[in-house]
Protein backbone atom coordinates (compact mmCIF):
# COMPACT_ATOMS: atom_id res chain seq x y z
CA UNK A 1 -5.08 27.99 11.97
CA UNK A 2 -1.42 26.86 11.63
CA UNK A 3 0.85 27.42 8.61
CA UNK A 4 0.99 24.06 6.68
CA UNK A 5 4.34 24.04 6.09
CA UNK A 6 6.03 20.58 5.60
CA UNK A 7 5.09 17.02 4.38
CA UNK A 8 6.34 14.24 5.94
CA UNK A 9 7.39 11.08 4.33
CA UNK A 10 7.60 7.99 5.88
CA UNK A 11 10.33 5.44 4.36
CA UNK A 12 9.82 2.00 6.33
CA UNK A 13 12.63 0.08 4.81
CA UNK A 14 13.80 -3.48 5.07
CA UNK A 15 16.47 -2.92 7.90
CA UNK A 16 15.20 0.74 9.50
CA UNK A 17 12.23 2.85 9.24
CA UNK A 18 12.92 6.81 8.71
CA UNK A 19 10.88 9.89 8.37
CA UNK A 20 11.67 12.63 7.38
CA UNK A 21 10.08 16.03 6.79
CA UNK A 22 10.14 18.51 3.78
CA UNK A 23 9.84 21.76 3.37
CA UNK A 24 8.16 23.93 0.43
CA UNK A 25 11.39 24.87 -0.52
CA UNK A 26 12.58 20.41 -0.88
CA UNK A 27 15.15 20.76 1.61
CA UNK A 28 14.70 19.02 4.51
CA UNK A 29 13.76 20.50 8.22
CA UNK A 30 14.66 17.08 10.66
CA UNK A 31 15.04 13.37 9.83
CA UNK A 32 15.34 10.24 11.39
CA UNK A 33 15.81 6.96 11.46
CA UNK A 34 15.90 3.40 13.50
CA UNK A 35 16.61 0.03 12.29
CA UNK A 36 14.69 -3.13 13.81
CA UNK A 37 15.39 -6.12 14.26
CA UNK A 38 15.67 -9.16 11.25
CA UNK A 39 15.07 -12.67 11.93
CA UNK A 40 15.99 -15.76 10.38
CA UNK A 41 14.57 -18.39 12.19
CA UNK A 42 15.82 -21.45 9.33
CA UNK A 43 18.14 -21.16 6.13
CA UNK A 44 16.66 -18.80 3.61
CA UNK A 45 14.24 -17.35 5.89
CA UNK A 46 13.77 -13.85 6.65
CA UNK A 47 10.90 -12.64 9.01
CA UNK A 48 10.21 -9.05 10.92
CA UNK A 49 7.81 -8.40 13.60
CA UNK A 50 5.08 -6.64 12.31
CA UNK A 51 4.80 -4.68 15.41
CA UNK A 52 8.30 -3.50 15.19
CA UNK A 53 7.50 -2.63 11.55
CA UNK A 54 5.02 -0.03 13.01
CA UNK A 55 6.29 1.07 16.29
CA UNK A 56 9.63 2.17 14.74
CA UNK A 57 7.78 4.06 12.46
CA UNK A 58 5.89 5.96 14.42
CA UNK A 59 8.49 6.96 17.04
CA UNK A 60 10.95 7.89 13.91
CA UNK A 61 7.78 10.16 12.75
CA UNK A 62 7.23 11.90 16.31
CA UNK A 63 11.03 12.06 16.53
CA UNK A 64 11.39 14.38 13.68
CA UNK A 65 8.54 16.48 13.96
CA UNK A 66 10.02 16.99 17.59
CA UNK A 67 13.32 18.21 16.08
CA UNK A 68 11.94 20.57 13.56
CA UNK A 69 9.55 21.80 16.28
CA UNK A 70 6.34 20.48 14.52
CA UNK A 71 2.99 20.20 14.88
CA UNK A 72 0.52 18.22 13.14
CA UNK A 73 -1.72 20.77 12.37
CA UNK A 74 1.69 22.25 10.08
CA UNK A 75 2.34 18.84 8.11
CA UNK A 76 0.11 19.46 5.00
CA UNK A 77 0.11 15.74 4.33
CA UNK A 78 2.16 12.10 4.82
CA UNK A 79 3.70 10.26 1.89
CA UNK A 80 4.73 6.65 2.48
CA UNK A 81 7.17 4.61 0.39
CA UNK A 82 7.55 1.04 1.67
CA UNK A 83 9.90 -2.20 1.19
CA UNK A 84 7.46 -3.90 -0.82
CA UNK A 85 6.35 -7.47 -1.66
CA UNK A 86 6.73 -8.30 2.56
CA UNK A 87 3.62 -9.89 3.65
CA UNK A 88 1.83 -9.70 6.54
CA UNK A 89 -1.46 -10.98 7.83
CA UNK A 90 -3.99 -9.51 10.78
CA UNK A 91 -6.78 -9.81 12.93
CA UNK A 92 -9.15 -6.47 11.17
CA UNK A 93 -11.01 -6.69 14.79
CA UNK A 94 -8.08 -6.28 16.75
CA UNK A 95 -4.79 -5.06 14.58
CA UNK A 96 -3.10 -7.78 16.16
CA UNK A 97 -0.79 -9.67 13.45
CA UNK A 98 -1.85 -13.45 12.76
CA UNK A 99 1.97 -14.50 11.97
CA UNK A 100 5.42 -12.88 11.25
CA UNK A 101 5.69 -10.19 8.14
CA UNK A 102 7.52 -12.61 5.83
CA UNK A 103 9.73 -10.42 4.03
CA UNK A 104 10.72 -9.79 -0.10
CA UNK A 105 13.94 -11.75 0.64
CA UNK A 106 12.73 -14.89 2.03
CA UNK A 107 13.30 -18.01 0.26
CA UNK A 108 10.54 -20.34 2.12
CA UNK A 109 8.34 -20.73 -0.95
CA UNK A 110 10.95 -21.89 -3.74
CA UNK A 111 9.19 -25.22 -3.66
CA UNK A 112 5.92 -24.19 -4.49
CA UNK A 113 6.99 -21.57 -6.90
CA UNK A 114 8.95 -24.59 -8.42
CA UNK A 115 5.49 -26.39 -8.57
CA UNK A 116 3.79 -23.51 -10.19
CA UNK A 117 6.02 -23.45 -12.84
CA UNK A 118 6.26 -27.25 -13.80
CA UNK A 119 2.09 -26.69 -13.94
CA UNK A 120 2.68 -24.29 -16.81
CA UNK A 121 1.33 -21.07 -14.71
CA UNK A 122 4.51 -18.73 -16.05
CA UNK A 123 3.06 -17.32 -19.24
CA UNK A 124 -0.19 -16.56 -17.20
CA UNK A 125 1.17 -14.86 -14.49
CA UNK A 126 4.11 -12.80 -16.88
CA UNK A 127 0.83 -11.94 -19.09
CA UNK A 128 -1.48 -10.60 -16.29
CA UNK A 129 1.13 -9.08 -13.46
CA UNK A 130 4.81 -8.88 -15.81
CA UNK A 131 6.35 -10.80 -13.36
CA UNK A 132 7.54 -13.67 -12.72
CA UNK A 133 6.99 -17.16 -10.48
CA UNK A 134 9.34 -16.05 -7.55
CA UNK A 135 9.39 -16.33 -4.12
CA UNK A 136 9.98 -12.87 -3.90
CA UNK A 137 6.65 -11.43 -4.63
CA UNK A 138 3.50 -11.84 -2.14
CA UNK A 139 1.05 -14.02 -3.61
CA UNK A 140 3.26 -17.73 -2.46
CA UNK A 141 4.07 -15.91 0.84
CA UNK A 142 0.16 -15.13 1.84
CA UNK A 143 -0.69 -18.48 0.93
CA UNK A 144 2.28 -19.62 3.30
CA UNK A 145 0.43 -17.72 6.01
CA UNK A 146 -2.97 -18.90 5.37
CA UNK A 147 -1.64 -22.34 5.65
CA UNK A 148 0.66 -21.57 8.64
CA UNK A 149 -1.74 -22.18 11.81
CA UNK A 150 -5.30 -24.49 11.68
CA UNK A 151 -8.20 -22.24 11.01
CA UNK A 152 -6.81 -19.14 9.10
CA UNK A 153 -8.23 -19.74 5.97
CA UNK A 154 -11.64 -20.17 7.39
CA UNK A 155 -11.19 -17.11 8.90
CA UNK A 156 -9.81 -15.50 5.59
CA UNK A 157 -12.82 -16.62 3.90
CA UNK A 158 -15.49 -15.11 6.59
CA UNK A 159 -13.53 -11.79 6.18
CA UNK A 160 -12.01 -11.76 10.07
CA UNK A 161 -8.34 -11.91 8.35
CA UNK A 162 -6.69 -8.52 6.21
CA UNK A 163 -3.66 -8.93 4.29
CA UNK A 164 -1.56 -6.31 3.30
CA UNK A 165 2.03 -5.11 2.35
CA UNK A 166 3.77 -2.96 4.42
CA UNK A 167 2.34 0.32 3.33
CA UNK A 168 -1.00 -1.39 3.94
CA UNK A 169 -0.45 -2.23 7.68
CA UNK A 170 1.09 1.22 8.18
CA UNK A 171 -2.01 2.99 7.01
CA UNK A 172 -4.31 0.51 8.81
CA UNK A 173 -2.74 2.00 12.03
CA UNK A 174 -2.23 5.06 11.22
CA UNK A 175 -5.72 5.63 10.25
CA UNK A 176 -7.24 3.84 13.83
CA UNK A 177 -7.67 0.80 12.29
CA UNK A 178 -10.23 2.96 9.40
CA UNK A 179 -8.76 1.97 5.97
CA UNK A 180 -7.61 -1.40 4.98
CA UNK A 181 -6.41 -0.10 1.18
CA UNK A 182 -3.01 -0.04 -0.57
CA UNK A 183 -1.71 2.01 -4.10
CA UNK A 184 -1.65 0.05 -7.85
CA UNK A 185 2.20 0.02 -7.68
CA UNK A 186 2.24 -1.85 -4.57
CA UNK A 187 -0.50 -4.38 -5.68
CA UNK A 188 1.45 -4.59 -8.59
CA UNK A 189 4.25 -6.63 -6.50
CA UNK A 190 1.88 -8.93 -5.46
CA UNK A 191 1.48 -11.44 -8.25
CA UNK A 192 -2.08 -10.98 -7.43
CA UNK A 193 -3.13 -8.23 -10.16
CA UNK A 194 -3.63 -7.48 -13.80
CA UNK A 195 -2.05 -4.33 -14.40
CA UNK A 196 -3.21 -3.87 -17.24
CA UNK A 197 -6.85 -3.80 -16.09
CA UNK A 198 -5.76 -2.11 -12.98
CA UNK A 199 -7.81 -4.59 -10.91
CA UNK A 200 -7.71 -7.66 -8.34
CA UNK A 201 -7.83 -10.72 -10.89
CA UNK A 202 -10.02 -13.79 -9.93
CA UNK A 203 -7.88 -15.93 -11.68
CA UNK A 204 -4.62 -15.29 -10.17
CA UNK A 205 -6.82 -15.49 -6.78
CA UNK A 206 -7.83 -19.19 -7.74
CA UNK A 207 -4.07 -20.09 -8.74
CA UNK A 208 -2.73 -18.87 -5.52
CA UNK A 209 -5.90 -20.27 -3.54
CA UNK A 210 -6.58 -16.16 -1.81
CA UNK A 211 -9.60 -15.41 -0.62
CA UNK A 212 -10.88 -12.15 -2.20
CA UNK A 213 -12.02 -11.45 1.29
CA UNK A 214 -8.51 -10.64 2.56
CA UNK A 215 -7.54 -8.15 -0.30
CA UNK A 216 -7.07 -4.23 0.55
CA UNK A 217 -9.01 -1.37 -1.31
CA UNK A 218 -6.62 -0.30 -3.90
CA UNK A 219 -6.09 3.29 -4.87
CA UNK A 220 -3.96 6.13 -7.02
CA UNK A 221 -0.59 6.89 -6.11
CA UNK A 222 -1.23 9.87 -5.29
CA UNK A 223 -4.45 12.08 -3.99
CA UNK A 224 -6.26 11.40 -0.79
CA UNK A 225 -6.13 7.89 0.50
CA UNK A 226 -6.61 8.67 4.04
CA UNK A 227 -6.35 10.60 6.94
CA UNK A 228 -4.58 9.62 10.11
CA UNK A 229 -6.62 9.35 13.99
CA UNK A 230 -6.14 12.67 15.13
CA UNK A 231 -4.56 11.21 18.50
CA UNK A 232 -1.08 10.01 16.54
CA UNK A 233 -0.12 13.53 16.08
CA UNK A 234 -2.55 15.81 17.14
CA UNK A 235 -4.63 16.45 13.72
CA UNK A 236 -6.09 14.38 11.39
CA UNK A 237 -2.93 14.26 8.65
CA UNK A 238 -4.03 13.27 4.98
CA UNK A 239 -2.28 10.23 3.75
CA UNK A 240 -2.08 11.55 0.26
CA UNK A 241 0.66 9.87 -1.22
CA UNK A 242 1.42 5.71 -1.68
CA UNK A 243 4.23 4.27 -3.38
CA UNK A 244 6.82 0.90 -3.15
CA UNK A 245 10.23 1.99 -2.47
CA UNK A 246 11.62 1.59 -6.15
CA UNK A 247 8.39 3.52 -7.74
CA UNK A 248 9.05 6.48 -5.20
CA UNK A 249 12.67 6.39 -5.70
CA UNK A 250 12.30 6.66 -9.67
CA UNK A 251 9.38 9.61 -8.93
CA UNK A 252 11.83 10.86 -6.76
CA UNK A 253 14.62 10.69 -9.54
CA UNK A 254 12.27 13.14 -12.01
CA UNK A 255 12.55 9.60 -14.07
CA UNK A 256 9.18 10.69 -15.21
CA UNK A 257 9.97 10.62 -19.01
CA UNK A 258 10.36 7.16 -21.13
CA UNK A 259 13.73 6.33 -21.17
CA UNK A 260 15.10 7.26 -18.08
CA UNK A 261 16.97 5.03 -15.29
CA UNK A 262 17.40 4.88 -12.18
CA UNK A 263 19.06 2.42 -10.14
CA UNK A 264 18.45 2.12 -6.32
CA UNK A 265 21.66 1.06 -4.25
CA UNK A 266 20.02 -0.24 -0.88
CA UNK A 267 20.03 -3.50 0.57
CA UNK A 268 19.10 -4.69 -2.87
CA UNK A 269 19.91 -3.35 -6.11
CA UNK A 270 16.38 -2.01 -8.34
CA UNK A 271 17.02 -0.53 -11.30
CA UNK A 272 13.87 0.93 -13.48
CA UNK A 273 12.95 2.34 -16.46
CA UNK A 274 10.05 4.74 -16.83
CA UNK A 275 8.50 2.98 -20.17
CA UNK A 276 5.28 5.43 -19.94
CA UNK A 277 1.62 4.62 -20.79
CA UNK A 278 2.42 1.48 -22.73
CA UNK A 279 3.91 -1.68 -20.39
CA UNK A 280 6.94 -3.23 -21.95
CA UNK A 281 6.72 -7.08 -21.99
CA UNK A 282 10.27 -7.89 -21.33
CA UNK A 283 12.18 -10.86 -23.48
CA UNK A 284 15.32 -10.70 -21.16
CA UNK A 285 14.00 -12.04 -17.87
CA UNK A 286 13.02 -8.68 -16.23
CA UNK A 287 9.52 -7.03 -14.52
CA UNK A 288 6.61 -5.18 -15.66
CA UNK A 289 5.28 -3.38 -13.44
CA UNK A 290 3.06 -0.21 -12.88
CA UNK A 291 5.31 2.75 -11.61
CA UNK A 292 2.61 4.83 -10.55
CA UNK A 293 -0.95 6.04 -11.20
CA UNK A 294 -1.37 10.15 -11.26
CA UNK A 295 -3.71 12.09 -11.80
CA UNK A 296 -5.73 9.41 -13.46
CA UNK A 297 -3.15 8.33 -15.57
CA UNK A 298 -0.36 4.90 -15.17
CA UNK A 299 3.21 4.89 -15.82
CA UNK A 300 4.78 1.87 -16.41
CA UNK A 301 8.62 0.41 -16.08
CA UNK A 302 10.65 -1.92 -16.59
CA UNK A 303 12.33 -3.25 -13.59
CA UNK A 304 15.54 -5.51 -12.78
CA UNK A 305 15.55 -6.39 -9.35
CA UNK A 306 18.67 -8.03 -7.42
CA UNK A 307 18.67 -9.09 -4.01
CA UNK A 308 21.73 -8.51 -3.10
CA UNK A 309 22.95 -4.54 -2.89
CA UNK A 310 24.04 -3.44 0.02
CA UNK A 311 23.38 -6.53 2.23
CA UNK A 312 26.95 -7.54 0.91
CA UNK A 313 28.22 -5.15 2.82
CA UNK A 314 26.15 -6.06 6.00
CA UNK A 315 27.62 -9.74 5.29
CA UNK A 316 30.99 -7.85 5.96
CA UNK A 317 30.12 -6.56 8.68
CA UNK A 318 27.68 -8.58 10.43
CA UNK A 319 28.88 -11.73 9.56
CA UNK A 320 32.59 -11.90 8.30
CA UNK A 321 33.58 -9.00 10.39
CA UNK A 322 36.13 -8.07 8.76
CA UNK A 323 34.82 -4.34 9.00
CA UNK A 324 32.93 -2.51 12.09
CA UNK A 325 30.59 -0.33 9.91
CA UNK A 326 29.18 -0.11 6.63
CA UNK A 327 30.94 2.85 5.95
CA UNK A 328 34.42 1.28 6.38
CA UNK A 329 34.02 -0.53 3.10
CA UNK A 330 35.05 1.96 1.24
CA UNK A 331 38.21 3.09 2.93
CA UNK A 332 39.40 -0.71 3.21
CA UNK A 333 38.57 -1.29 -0.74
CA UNK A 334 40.51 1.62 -1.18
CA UNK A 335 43.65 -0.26 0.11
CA UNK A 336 44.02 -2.35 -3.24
CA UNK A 337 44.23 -1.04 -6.87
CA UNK A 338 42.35 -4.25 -8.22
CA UNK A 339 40.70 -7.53 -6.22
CA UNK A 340 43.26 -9.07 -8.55
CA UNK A 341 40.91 -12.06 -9.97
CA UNK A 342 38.84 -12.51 -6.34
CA UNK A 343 35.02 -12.16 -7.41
CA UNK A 344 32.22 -12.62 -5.37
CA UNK A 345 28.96 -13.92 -6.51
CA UNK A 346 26.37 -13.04 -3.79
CA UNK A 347 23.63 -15.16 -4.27
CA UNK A 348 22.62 -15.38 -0.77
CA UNK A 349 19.11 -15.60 -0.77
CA UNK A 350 18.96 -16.93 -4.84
CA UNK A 351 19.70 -14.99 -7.79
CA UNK A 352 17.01 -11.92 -8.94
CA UNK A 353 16.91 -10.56 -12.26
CA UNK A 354 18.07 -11.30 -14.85
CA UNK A 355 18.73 -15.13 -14.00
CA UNK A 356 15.34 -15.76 -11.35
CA UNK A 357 17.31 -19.07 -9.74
CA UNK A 358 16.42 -19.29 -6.02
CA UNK A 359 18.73 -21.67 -5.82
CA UNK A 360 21.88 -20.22 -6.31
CA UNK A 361 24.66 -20.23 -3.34
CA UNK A 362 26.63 -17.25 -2.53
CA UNK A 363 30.47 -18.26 -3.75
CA UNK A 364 33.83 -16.50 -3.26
CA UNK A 365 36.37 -17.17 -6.07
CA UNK A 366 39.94 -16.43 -7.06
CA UNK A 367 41.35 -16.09 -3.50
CA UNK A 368 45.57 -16.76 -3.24
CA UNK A 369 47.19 -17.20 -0.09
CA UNK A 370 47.67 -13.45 -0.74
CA UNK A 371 43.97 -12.26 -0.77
CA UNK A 372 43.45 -9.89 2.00
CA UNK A 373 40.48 -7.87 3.33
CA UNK A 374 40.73 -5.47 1.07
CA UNK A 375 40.57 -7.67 -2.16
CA UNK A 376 36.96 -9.11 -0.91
CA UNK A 377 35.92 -6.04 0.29
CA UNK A 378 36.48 -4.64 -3.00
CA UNK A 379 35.62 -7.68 -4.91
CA UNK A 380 31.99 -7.03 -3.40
CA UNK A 381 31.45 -3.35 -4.25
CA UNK A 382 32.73 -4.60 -7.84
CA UNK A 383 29.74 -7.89 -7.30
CA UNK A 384 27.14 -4.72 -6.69
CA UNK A 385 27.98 -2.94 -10.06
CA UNK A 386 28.31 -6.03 -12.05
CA UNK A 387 25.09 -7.19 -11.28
CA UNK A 388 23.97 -3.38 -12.14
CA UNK A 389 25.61 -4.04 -15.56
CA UNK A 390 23.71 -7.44 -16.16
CA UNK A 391 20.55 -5.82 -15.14
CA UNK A 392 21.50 -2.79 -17.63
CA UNK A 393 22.36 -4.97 -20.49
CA UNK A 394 19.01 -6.90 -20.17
CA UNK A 395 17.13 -3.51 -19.99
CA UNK A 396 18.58 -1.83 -23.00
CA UNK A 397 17.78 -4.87 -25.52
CA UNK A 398 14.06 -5.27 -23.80
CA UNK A 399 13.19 -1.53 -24.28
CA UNK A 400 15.39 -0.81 -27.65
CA UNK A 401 17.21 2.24 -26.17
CA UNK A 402 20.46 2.78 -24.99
CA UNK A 403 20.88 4.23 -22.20
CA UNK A 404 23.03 7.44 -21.97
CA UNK A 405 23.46 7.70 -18.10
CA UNK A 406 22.90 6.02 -14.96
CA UNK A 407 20.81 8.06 -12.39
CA UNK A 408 22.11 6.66 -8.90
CA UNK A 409 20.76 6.84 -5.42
CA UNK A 410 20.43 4.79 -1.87
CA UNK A 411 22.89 4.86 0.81
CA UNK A 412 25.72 2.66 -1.15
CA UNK A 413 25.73 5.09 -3.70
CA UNK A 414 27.04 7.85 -1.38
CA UNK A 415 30.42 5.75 -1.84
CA UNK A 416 32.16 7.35 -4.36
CA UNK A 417 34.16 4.37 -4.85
CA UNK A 418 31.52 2.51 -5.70
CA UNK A 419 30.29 4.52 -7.98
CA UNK A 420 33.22 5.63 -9.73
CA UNK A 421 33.49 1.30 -10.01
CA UNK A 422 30.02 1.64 -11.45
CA UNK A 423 30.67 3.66 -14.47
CA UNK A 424 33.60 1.68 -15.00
CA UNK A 425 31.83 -1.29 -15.34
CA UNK A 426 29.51 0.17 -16.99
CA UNK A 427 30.84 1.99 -19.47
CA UNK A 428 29.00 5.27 -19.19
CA UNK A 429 28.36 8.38 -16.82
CA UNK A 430 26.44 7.63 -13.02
CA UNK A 431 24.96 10.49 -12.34
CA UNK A 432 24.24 10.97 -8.33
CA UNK A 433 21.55 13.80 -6.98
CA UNK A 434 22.10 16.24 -4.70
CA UNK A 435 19.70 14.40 -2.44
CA UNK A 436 20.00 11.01 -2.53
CA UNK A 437 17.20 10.20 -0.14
CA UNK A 438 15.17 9.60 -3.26
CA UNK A 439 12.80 7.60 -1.99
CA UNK A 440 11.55 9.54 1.05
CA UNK A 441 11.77 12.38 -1.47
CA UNK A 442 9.39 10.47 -4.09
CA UNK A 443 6.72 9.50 -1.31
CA UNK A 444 6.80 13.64 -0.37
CA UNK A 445 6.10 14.67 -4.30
CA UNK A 446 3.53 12.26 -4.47
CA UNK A 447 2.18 13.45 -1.51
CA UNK A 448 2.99 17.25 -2.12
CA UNK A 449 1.42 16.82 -5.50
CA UNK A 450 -1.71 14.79 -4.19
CA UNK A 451 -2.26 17.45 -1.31
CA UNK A 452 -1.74 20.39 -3.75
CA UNK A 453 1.32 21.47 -1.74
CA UNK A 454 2.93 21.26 -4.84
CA UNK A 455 2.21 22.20 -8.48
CA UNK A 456 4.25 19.60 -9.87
CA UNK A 457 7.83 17.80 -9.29
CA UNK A 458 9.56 20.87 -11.61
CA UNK A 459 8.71 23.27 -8.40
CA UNK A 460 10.79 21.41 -6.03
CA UNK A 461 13.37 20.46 -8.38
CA UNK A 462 14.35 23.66 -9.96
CA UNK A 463 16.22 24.64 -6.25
CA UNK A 464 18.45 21.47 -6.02
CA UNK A 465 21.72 22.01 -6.75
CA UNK A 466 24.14 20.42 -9.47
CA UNK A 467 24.55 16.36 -9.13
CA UNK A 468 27.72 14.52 -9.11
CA UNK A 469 28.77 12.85 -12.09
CA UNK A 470 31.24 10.15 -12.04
CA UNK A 471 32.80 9.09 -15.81
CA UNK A 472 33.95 5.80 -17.00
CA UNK A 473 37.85 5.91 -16.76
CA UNK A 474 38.26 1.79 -17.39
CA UNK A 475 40.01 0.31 -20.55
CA UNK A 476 37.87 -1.60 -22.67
CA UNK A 477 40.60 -5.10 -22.28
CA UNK A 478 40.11 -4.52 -18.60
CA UNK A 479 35.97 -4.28 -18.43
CA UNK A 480 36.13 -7.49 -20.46
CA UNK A 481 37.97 -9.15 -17.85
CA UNK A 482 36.19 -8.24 -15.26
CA UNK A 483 32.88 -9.30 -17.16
CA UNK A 484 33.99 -12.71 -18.22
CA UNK A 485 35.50 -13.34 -14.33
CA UNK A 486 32.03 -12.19 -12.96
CA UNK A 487 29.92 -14.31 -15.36
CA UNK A 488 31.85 -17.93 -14.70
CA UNK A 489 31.45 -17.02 -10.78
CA UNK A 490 27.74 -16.85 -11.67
CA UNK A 491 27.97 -19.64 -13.36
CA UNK A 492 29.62 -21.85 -10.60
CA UNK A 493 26.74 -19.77 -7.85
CA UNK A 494 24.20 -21.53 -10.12
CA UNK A 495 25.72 -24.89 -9.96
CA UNK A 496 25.60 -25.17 -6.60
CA UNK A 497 23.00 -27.76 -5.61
CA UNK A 498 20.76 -27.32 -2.33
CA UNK A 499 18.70 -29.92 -0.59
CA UNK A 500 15.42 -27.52 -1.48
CA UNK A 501 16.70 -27.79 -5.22
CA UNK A 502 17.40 -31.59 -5.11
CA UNK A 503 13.72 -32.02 -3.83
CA UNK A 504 12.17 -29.30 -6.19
CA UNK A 505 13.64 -31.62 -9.12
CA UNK A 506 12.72 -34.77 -7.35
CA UNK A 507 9.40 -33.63 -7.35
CA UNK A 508 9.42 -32.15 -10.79
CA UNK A 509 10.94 -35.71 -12.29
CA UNK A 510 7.86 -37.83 -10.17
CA UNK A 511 5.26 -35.26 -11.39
């Protein structure tokens, strides 16, 4: 029989999909990655193929076993962390998707989330799930679906129809089509479950009209979940580890103690804070949410979730192109000492926590006829660690702690520029790990840990090296300028009214 001697995590993300595989030591043996394509088929819209979603996932998987020269009989188990609250409906006979994956960032359902809340359903659903009425979480967007072609919800109800998140639809395949099941801190997301009776609730189910029928099994972070068809990869790989990006990436962190932080700098910012066995009901606009359930035990946080991290930066690039790659941001910030007064407020797809207004408008303020690249390119690092400060600020007075560092990861945050702007802004240390892949790293402890790889997260830790820490070095007259800028931008991204807001309060006023 072979060695076991790696786990490989899966990290499907909203723009790529990468595995990557760990050894018993936490280093890594081989990576990779692949980025599919986004669609945005009308204004505020944001759709993947769910078949892209997969495929890309799998080849990334074979592609790094095939560069550390392994076999599936060596790979002691899979963890999978996931871009989470993207939605996707399928045919359980034959895998095939029913509609697009509609994805955490789309913007379709502001109307009916604006209906929900005139009806008075807020305090119900911040009671049962700790969030809050939002296009961004699942519940509105599977409803969307099931309303999207004649017949679905017929087909819903007679059980022909599965929904799932993405971690769902990954382990559907993965498994041959065997287990239709997800983990609590993904059906946490979903707007669609008390969790604090760790459970499917009927009456969310009747306020978002879902049949039962369509829900997944739901299971522990972190033990046995599944095993994969033995023809994937050659042997039948337990799935033994299940988390949403942002849980993983705190896991991953060792935020495993109330009190600690981490904030995630992706294509959105997600900061959390481990609260432990108690959820935190948050006064200051945030989340509740579960962080994970081990060894028959949750963990709660507190979570402020942005929308906009580093998808500025793809704006740049993509669709300003004023630079070639994401990585040029840094060096062309770099050119200017200050943005001197230009601040952008990128509310491209709404506003996340701690405002919640999905109608806010992305705006670019301040700009002279000598603004140049370089100010907005570093006026939109500085918009990714001002909304981090907002996000802190809210976090602090919700839990009653303040907050002695910032633990940092994502690809943004291997810009030291941006982080050194971070602690600036924010006043205290940001503290980056040695591997900053925390998320892949977070689905592999769970994993490790559910497999028995692993003791615990202190055996892989103790062999990392020392992290970077990056000190606040601003003047206090300066942060206050930059604060008071930053909040009247916000202000004017607010005022900015849409056609889908000008109906929403149409409607509200004839209700």
């Amino acid at each position: 029989m072979s060695q076991q001697r790696f786990i490989l995590a899966l990290d499907q993300g909203t723009t790529s999909s990468r595995a990557i595989l760990f050894t018993r030591s936490g280093g890594i043996a081989a990576s990779a990655q692949r980025e599919f394509a986004q669609h945005y088929p009308q204004p505020g819209w944001v759709e993947h193929d769910p078949l892209d979603i997969w495929q890309s996932q799998l080849d990334v998987a074979c592609e790094a076993m095939l560069k550390a020269g392994a076999r599936g009989a060596e790979i002691a188990a899979i963890g999978i962390a996931n871009q989470r609250e993207t939605t996707l409906l399928w045919d359980r006979k034959t895998g095939a998707p029913v509609g697009p994956a509609i994805v955490w960032q789309d913007r379709r359902t502001a109307p009916h989330c604006t209906r929900l809340i005139d009806g008075g359903a807020q305090t119900l659903i911040e009671r049962k799930t700790g969030l809050r009425i939002d296009p961004y979480f699942s519940a509105t967007k599977l409803a969307w679906l099931l309303d999207s072609a004649p017949g679905l919800r017929a087909r819903a109800r007679a059980g022909e129809l599965a929904f799932g998140t993405v971690d769902s639809w990954l382990i559907w395949h993965l498994s041959g089509r065997r287990a239709h099941v997800t983990d609590v801190s993904n059906a946490a997301r979903t707007a669609l479950f008390d969790i604090r009776a760790c459970r499917w609730d009927d009456e969310l189910l009747a306020l978002f009209d879902i049949p039962r029928a369509v829900l997944p099994e739901v299971a522990p972070s972190s033990g046995v979940i599944a095993h994969t068809d033995e023809a994937l990869f050659g042997a039948a790989i337990p799935i033994t580890g299940v988390a949403g990006d942002q849980q993983a990436a705190t896991f991953g962190q060792g935020c495993i103690e109330p009190g600690l932080v981490k904030n995630t700098y992706g294509t959105g910012l997600f900061m959390l804070m481990n609260t432990g066995a108690q959820p935190v009901a948050s006064k200051h606009r945030l989340l509740t949410t579960i962080g994970w359930q081990l060894d028959g035990k949750l963990s709660y946080a507190l979570e402020g979730a942005v929308f906009m991290g580093g998808a500025i930066v793809q704006w740049l690039r993509d669709g300003l192109g004023i630079i070639e790659s994401a990585a040029d941001i840094g060096t062309l910030a770099a050119q200017c000492a200050s943005s001197e007064g230009v601040v952008l407020a990128p509310a491209f797809a709404g506003l996340g926590a701690p405002y919640w207004d999905p109608y806010a408008r992305g705006t670019l303020l301040g700009m002279t006829r000598g603004t140049t690249r370089a100010h907005i390119a570093r006026a939109a690092l500085e918009a990714i660690a001002l909304q981090t400060v907002d996000v802190l600020d809210a976090m602090e007075a919700d839990a009653g702690i303040a907050v002695s560092e910032l633990r940092a990861d994502g690809g943004a945050s291997q810009n030291d520029l941006l982080m050194q702007i971070q602690a600036d802004l924010l006043d205290r240390p940001v503290v980056r790990p040695p591997v900053t892949e925390t998320t892949a790293l977070g689905a592999a402890c769970l994993a490790g840990i559910g497999s028995s790889f692993w003791s615990g997260l202190d055996e892989i830790t103790q062999a990392w090296p020392a992290a970077r820490r990056f000190e606040p070095a601003m003047a206090a007259h300066e942060r206050a300028v930059h604060l008071e800028r930053w909040h009247r931008a916000i202000d004017r991204a607010r005022a900015w009214e849409t056609p889908e807001a000008s109906a929403a309060q149409s409607n509200s006023v004839t209700v």
